[in-house]
N, C-alpha and C. Protein backbone atom coordinates (compact mmCIF):
# COMPACT_ATOMS: atom_id res chain seq x y z
N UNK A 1 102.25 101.51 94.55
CA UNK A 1 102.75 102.88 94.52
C UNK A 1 104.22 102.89 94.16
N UNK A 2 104.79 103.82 93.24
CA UNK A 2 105.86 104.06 92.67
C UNK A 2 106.78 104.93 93.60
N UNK A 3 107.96 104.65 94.00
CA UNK A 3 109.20 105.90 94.27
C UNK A 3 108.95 106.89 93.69
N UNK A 4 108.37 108.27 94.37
CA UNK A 4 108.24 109.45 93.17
C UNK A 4 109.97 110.08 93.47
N UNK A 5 110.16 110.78 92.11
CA UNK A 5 111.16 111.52 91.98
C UNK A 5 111.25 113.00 92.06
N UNK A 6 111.89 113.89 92.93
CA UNK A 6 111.96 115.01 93.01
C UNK A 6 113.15 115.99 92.58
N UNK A 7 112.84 116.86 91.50
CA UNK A 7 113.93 117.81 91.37
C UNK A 7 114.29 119.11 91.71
N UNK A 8 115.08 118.64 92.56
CA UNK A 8 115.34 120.16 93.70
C UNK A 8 116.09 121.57 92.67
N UNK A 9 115.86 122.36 92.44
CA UNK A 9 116.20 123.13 91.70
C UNK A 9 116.78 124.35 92.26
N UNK A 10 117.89 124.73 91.63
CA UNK A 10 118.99 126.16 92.60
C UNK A 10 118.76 126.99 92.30
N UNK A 11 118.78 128.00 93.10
CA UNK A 11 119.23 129.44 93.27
C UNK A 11 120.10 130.39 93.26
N UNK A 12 120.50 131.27 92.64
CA UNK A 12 121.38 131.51 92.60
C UNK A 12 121.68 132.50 93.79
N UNK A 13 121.14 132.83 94.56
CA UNK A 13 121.59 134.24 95.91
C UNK A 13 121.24 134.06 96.81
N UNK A 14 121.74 133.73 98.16
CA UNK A 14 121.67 133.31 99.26
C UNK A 14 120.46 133.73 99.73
N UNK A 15 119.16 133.60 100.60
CA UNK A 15 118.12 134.02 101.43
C UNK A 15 118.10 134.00 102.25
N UNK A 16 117.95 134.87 103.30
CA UNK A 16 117.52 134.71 104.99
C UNK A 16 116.26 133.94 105.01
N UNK A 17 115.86 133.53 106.19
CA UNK A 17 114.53 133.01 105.95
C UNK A 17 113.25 133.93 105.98
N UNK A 18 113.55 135.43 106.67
CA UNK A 18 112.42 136.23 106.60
C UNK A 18 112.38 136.84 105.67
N UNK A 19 113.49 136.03 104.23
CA UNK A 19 113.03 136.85 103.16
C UNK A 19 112.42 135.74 102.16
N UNK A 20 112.45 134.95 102.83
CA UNK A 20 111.41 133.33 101.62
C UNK A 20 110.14 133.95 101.98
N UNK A 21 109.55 133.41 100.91
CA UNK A 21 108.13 133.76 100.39
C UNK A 21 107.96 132.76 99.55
N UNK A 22 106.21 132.67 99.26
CA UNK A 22 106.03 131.77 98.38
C UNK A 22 106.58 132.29 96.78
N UNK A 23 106.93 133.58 96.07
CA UNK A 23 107.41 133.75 95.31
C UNK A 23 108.98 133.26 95.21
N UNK A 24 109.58 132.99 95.62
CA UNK A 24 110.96 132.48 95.80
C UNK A 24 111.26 131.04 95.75
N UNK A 25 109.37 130.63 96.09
CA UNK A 25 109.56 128.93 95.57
C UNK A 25 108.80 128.84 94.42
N UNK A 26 108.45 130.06 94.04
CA UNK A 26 107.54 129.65 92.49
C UNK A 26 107.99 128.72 91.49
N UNK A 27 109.19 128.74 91.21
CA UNK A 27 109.62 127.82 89.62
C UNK A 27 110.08 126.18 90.60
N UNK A 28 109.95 126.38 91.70
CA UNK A 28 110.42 124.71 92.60
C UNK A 28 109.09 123.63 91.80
N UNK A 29 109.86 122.39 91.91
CA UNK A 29 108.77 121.52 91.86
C UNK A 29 107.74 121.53 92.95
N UNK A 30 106.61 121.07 92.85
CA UNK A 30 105.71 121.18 93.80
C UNK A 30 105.45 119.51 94.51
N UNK A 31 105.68 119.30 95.61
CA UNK A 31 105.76 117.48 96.20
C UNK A 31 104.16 117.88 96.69
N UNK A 32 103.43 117.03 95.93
CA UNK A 32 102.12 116.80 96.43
C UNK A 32 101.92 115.80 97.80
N UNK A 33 101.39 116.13 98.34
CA UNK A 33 101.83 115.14 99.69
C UNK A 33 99.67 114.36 99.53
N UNK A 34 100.11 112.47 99.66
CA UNK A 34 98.46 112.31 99.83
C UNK A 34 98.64 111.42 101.25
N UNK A 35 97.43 110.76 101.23
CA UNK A 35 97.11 110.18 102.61
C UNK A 35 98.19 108.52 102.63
N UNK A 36 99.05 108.85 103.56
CA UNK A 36 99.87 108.27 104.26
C UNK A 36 99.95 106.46 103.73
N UNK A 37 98.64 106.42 104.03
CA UNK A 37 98.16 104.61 104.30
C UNK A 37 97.19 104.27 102.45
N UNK A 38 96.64 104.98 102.16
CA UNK A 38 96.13 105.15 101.05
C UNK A 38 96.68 105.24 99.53
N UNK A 39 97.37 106.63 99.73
CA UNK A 39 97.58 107.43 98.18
C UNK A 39 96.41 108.28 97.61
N UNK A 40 95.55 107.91 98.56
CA UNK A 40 94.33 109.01 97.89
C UNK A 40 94.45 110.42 98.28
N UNK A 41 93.78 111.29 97.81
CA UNK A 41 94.00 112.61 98.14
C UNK A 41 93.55 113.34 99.48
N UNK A 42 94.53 113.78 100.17
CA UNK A 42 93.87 113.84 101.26
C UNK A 42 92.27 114.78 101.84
N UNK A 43 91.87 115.07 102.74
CA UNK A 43 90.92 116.13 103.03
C UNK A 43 91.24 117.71 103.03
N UNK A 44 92.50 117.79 102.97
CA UNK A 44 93.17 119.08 102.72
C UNK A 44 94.47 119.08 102.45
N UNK A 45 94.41 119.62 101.14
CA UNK A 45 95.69 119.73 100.34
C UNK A 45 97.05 120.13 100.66
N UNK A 46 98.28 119.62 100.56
CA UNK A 46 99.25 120.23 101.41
C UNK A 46 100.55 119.62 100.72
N UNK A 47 101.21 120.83 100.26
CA UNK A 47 102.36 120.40 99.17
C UNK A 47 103.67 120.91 100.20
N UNK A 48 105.30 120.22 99.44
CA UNK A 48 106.24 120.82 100.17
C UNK A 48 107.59 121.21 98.49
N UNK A 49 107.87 122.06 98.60
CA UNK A 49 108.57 122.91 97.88
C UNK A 49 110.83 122.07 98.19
N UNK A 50 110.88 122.11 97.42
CA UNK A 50 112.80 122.65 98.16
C UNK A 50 113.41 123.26 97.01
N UNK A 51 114.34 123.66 97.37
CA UNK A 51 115.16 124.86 96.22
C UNK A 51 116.41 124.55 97.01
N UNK A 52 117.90 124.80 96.49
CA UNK A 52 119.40 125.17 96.87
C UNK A 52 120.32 125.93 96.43
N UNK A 53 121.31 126.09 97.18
CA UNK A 53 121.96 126.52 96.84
C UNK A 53 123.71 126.52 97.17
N UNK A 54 124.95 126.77 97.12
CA UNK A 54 125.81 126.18 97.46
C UNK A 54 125.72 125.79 98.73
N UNK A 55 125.50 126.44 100.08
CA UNK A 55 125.64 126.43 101.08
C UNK A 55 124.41 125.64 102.03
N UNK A 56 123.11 126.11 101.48
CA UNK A 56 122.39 125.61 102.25
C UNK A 56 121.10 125.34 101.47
N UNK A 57 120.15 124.33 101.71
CA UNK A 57 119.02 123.83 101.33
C UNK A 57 117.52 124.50 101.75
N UNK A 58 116.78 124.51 101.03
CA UNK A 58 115.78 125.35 101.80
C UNK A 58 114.62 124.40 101.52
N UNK A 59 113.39 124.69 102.45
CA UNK A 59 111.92 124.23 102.07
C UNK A 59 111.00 125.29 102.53
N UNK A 60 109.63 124.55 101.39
CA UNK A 60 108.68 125.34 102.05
C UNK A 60 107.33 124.77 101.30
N UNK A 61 106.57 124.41 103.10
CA UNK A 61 105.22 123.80 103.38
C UNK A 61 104.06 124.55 103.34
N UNK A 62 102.83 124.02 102.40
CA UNK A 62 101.73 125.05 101.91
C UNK A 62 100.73 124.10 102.16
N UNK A 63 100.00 124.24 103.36
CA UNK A 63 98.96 123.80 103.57
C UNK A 63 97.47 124.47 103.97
N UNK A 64 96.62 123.21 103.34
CA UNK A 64 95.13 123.93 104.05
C UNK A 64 94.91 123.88 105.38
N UNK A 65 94.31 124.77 106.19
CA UNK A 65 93.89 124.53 107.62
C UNK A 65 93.71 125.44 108.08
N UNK A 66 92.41 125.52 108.89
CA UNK A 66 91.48 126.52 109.42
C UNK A 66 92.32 126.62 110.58
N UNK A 67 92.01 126.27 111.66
CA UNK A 67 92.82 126.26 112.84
C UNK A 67 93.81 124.86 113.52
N UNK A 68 94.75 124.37 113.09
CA UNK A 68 95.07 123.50 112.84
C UNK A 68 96.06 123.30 114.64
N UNK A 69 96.11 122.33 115.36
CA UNK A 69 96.05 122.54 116.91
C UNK A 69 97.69 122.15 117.02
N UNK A 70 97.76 123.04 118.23
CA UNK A 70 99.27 123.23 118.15
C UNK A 70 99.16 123.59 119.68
N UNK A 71 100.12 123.11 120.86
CA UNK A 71 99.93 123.19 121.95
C UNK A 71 101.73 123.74 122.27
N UNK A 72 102.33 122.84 121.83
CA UNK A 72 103.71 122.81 122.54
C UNK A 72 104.48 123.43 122.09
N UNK A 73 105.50 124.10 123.33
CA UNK A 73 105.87 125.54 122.96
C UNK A 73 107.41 125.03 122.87
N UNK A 74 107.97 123.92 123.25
CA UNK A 74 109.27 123.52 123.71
C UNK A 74 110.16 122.77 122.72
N UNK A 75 111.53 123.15 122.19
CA UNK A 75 112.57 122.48 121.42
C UNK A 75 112.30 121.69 121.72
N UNK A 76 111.83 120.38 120.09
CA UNK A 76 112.76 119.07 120.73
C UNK A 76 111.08 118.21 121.28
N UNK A 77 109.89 118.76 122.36
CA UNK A 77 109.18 118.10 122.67
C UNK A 77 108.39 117.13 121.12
N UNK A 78 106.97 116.40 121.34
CA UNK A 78 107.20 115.31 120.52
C UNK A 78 105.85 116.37 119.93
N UNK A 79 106.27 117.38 118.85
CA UNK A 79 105.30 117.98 117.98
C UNK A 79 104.12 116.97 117.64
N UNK A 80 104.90 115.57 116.47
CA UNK A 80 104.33 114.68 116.06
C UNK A 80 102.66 114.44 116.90
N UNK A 81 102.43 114.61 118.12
CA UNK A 81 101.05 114.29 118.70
C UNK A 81 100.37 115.42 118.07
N UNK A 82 100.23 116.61 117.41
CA UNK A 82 99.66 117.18 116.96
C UNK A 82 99.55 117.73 115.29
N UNK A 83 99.44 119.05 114.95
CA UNK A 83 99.90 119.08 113.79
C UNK A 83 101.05 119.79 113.64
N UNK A 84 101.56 119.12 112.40
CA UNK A 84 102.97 119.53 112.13
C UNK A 84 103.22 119.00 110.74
N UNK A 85 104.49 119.61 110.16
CA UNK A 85 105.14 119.46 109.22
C UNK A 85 106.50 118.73 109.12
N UNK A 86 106.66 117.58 108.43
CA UNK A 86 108.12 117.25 108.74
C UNK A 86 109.19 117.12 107.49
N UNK A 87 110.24 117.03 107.79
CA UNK A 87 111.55 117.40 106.95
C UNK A 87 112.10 115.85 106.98
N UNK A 88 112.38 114.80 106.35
CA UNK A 88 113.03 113.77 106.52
C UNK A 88 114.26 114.10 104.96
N UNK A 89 115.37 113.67 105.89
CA UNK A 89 116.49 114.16 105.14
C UNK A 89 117.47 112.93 104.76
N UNK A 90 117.96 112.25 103.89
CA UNK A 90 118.34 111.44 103.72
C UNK A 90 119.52 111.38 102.98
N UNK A 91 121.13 112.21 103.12
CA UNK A 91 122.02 112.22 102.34
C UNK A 91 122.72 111.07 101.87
N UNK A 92 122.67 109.87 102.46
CA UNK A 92 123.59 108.48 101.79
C UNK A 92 122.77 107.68 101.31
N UNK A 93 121.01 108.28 100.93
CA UNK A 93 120.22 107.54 100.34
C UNK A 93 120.03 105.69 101.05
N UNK A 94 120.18 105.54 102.26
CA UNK A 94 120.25 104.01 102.67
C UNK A 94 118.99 103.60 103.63
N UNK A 95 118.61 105.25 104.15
CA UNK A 95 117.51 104.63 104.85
C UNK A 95 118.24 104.32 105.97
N UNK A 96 119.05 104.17 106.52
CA UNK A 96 119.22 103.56 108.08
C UNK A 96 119.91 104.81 108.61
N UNK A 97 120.19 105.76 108.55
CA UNK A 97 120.66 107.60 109.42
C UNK A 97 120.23 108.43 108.46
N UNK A 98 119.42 108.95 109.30
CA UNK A 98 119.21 110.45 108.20
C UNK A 98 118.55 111.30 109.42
N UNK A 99 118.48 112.23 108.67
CA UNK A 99 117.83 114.02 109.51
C UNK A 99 116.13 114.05 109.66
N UNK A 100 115.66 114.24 110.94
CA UNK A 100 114.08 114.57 110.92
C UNK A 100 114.08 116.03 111.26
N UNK A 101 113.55 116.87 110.82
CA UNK A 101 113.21 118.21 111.12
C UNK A 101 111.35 118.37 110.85
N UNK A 102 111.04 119.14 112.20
CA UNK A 102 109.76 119.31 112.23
C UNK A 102 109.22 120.69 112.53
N UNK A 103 108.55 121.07 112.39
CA UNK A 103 107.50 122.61 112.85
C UNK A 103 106.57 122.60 112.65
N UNK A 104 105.81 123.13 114.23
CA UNK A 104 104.47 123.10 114.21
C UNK A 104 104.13 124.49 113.90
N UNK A 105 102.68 124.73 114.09
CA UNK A 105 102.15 125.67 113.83
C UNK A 105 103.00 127.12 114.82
N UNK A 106 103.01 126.90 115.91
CA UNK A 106 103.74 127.89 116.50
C UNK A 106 105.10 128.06 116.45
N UNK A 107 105.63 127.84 115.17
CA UNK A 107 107.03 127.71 114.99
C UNK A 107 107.86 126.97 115.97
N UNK A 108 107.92 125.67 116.20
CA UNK A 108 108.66 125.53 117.48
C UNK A 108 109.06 124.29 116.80
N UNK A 109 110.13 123.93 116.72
CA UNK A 109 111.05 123.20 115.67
C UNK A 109 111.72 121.68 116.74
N UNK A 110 111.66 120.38 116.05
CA UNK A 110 111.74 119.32 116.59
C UNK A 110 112.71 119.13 115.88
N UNK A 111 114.29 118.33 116.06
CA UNK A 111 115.30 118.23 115.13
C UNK A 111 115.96 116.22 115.79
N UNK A 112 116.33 116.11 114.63
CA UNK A 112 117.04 115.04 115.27
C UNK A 112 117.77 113.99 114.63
N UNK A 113 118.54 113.18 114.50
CA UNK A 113 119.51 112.22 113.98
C UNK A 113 119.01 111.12 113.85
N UNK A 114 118.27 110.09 113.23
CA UNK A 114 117.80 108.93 113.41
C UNK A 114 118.39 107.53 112.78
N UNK A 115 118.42 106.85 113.67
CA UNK A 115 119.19 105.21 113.46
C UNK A 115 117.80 104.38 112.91
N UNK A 116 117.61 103.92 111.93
CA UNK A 116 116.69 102.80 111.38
C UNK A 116 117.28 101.50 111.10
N UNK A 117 117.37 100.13 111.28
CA UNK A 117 117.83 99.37 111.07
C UNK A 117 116.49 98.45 110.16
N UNK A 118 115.93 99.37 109.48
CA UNK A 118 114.40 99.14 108.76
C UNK A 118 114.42 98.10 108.16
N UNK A 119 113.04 97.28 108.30
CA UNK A 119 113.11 96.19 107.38
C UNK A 119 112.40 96.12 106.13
N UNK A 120 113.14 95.95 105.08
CA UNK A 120 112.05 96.27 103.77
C UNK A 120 110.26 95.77 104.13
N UNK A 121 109.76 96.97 103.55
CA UNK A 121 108.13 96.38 103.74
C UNK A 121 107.73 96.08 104.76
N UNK A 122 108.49 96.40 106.14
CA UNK A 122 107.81 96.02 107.26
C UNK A 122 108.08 97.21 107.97
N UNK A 123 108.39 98.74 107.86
CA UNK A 123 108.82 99.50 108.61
C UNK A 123 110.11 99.84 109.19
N UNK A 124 109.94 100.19 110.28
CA UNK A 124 111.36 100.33 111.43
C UNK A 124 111.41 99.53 112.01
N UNK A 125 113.00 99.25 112.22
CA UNK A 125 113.70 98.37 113.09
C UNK A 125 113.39 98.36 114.33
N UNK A 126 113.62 97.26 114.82
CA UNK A 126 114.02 96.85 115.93
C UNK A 126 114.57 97.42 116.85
N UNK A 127 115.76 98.15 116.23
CA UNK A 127 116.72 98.89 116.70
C UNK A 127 116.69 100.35 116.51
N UNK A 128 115.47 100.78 115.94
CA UNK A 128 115.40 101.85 116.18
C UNK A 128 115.70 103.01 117.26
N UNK A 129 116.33 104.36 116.50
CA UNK A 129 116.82 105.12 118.02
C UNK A 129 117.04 106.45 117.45
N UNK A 130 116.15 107.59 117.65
CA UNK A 130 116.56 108.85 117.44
C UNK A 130 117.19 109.90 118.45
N UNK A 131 117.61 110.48 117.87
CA UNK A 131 118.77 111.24 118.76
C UNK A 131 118.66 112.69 118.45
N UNK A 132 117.99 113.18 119.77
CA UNK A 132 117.62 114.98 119.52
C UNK A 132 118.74 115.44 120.47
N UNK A 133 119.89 115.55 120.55
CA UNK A 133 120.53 115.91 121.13
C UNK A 133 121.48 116.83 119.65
N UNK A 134 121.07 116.36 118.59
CA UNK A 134 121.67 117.21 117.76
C UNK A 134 120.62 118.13 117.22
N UNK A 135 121.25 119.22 117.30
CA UNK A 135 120.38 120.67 117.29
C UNK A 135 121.41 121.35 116.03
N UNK A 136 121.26 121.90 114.63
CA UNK A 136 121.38 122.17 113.87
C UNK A 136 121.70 123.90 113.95
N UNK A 137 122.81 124.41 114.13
CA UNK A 137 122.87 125.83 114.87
C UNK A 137 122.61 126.29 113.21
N UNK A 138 122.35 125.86 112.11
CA UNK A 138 122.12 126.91 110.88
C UNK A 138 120.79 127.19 110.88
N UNK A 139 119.93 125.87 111.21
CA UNK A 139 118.57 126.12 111.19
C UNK A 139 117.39 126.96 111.68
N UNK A 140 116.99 127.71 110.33
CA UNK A 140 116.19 128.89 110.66
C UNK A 140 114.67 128.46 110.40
N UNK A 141 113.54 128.60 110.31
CA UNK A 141 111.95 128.63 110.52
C UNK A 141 111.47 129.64 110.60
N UNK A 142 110.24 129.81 109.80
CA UNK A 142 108.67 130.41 109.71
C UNK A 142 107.84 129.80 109.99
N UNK A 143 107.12 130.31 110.44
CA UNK A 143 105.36 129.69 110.81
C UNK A 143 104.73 130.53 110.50
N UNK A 144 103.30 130.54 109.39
CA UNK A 144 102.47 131.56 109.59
C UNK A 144 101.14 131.23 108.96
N UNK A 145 99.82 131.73 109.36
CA UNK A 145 98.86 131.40 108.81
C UNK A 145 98.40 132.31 108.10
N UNK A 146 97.55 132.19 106.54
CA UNK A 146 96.78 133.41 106.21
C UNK A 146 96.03 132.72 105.27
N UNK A 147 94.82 133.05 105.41
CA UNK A 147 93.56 133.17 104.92
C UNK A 147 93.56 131.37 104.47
N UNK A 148 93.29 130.81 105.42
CA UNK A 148 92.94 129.24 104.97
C UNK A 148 93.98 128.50 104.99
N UNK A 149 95.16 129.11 105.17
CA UNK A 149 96.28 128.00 104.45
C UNK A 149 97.61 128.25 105.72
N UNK A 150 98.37 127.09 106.25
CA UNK A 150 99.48 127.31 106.81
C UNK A 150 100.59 127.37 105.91
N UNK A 151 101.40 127.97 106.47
CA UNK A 151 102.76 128.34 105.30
C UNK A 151 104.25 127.92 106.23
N UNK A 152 104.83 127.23 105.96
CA UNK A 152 105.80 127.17 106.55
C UNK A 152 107.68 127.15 105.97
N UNK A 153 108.08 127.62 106.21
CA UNK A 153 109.43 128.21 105.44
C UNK A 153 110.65 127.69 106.15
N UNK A 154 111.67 127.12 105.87
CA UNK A 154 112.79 126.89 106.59
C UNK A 154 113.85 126.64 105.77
N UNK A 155 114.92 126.98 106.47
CA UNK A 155 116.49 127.03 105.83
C UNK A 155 117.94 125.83 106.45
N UNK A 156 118.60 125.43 106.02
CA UNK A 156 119.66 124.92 106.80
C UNK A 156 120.69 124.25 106.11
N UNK A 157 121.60 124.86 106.48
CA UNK A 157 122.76 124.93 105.92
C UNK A 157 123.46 123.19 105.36
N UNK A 158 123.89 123.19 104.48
CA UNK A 158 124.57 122.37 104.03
C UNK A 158 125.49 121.05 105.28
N UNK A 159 126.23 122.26 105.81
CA UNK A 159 127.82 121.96 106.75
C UNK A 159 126.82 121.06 107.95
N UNK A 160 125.73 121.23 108.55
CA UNK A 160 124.84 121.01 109.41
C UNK A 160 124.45 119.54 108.81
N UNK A 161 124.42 118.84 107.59
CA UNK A 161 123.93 117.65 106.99
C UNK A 161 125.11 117.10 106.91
N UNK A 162 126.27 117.09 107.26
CA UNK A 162 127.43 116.08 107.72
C UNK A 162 127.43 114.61 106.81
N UNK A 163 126.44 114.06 107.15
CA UNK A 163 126.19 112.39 106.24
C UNK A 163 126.46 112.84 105.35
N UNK A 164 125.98 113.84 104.27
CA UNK A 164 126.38 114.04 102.88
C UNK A 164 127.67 113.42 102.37
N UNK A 165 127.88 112.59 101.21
CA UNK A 165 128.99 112.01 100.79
C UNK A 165 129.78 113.13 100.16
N UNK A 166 128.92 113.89 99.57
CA UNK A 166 129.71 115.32 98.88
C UNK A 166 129.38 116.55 99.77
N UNK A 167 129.85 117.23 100.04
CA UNK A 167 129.99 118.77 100.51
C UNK A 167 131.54 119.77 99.66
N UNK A 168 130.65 120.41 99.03
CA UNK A 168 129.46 121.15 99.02
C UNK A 168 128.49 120.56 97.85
N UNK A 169 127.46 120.06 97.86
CA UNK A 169 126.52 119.69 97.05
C UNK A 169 126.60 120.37 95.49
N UNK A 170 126.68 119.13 94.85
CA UNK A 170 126.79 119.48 92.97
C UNK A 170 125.54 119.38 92.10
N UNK A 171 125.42 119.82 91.34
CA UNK A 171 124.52 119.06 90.28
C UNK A 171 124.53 118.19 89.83
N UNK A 172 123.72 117.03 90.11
CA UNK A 172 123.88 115.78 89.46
C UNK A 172 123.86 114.91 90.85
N UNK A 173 123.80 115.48 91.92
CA UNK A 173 123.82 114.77 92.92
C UNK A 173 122.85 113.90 93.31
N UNK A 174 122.80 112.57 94.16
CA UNK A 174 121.04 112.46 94.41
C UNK A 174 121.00 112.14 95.98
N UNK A 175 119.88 112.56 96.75
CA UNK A 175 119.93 111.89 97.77
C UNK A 175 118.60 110.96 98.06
N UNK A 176 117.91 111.12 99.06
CA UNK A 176 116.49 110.38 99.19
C UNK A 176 116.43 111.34 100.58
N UNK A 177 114.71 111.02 100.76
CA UNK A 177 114.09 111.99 101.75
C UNK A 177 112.64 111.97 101.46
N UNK A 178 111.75 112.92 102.46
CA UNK A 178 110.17 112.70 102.38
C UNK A 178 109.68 113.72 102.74
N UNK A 179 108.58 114.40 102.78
CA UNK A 179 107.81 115.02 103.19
C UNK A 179 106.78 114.90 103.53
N UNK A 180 106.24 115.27 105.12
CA UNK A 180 105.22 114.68 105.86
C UNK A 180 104.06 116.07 106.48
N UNK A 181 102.87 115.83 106.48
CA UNK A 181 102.42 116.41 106.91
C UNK A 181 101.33 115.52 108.40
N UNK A 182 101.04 115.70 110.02
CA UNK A 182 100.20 115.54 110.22
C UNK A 182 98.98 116.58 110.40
N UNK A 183 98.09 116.49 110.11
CA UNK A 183 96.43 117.47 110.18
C UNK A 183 96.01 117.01 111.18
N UNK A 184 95.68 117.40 112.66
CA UNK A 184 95.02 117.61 113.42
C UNK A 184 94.27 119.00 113.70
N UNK A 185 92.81 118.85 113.16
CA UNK A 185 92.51 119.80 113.31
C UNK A 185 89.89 119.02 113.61
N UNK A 186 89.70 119.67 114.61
CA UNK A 186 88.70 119.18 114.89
C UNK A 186 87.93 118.20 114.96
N UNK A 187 89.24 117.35 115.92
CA UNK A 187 89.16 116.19 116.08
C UNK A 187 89.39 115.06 115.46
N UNK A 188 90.04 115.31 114.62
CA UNK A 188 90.32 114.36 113.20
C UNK A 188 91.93 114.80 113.41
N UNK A 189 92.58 113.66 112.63
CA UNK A 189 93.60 113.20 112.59
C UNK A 189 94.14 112.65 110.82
N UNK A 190 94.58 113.13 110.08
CA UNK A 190 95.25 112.65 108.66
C UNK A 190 96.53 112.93 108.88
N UNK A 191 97.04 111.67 108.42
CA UNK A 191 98.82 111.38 107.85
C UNK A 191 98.73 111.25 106.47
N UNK A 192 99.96 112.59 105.95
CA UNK A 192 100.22 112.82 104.86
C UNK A 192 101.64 112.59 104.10
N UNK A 193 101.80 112.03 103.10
CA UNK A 193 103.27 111.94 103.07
C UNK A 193 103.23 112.08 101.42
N UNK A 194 104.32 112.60 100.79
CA UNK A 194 105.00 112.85 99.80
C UNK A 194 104.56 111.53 98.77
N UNK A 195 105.49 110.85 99.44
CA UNK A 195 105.90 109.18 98.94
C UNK A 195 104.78 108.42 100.33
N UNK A 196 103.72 107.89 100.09
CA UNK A 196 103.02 107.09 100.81
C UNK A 196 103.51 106.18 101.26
N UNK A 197 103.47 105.32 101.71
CA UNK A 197 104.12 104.13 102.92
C UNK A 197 103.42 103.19 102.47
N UNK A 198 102.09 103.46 102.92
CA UNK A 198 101.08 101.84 103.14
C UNK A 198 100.57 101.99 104.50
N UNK A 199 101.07 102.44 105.59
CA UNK A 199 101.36 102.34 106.67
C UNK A 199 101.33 103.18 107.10
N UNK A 200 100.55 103.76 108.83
CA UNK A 200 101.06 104.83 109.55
C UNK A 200 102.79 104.85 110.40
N UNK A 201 103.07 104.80 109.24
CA UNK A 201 104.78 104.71 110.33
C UNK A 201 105.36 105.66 108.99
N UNK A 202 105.97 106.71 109.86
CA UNK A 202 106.76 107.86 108.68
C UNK A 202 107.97 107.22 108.79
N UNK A 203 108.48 106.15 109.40
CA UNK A 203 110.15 106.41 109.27
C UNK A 203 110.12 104.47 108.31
N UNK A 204 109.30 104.34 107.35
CA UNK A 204 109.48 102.87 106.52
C UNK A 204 110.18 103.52 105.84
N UNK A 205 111.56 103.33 105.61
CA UNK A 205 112.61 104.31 104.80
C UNK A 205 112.85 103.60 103.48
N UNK A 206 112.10 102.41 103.33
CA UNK A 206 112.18 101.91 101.82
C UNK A 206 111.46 103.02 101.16
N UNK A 207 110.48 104.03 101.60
CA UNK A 207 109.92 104.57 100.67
C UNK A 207 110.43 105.94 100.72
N UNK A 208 111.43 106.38 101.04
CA UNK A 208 111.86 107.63 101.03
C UNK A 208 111.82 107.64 99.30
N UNK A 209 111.78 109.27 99.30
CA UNK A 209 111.64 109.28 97.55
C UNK A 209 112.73 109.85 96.80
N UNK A 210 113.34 109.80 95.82
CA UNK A 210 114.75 110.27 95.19
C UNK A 210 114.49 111.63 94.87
N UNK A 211 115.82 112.71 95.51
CA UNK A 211 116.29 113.62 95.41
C UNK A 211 117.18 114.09 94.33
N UNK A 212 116.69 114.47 92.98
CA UNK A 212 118.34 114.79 92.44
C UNK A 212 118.44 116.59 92.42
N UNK A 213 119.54 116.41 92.48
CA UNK A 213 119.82 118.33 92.49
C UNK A 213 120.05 118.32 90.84
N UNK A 214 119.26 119.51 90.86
CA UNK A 214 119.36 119.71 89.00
C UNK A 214 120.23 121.18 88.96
């Protein structure tokens, strides 16, 4: 499996998040997300969108799922045991600190700082250590279901991604990052990712996939 490449494409006029829609990510590239350990396509389809703009970065998650199980109502608890969507953010492109952002179905948002001391081809370190004590005061979220498909929308500001070597983000920039989906839904369990692994472990940061801002 190849590093896929993603081109994040700008906007020109700031958005709230209750005004994203899937029309607002229409001209975005589309990140096909397949099965985690595989590369094959998963049992239900589920892409992730990003778009920018000076200030702040946006996404947005389009998945299949009937009733897709979602229990926990609490900042911060470990979404990951169920289904959810995740944000892996990677501004110095190295793989060892970058941003996890998550939301489950009931909008309830998991955030956090993560240390990888990863070893090529073998996953996470040793020394692994994430840190949810950082809470992102720009970061906004949607959750919503309709007719077959979860939709999920989120915003966050630039100033909030700190690692960035440049602020305010240019064209021509690149970073690395991933997009994850897990499907729990009737008893079944699929890991989905952007850039596949090999592996059920989302944080093998050799495979984060290249970001350039166009």
């Amino acid at each position: 499996m190849k590093i896929p490449v993603y081109q994040v494409k700008p906007i020109r006029k700031s958005l709230p998040v209750d005004r994203l829609d899937l029309k607002a990510f229409a001209h975005a590239q589309a990140g096909i997300l397949r099965n985690a350990k595989t590369g094959k396509a998963p049992a239900r389809h589920a892409e992730a969108r990003l778009l920018w703009d000076r200030k702040s970065l946006y996404a947005c998650f389009l998945c299949e799922a009937d009733r897709p199980l979602a229990t926990l109502r609490k900042h911060d608890a470990p979404l990951y045991r169920e289904s959810v969507v995740e944000l892996f953010i990677d501004p110095l492109g190295l793989g060892k600190v970058y941003y996890e952002l998550e939301i489950n179905p009931l909008n309830v948002s998991f955030d956090a700082v993560i240390l990888n001391d990863f070893q090529k081809g073998k996953g996470r370190g040793p020394r692994f250590q994430g840190f949810t004590g950082w809470d992102p005061e720009s970061l906004k979220h949607r959750s919503l279901k309709s007719g077959g498909l979860w939709i999920v929308f989120l915003k966050i500001d630039f100033a909030d991604l700190f690692l960035a070597p440049r602020l305010p983000v240019k064209k021509g920039d690149v970073w690395r990052g991933n997009f994850f989906r897990i499907d729990c839904e009737k008893g079944r369990t699929e890991y989905c990712a952007w850039s596949p692994m090999g592996k059920l472990d989302f944080h093998c940061a050799d495979w984060f996939g290249v970001w350039k801002f166009a």
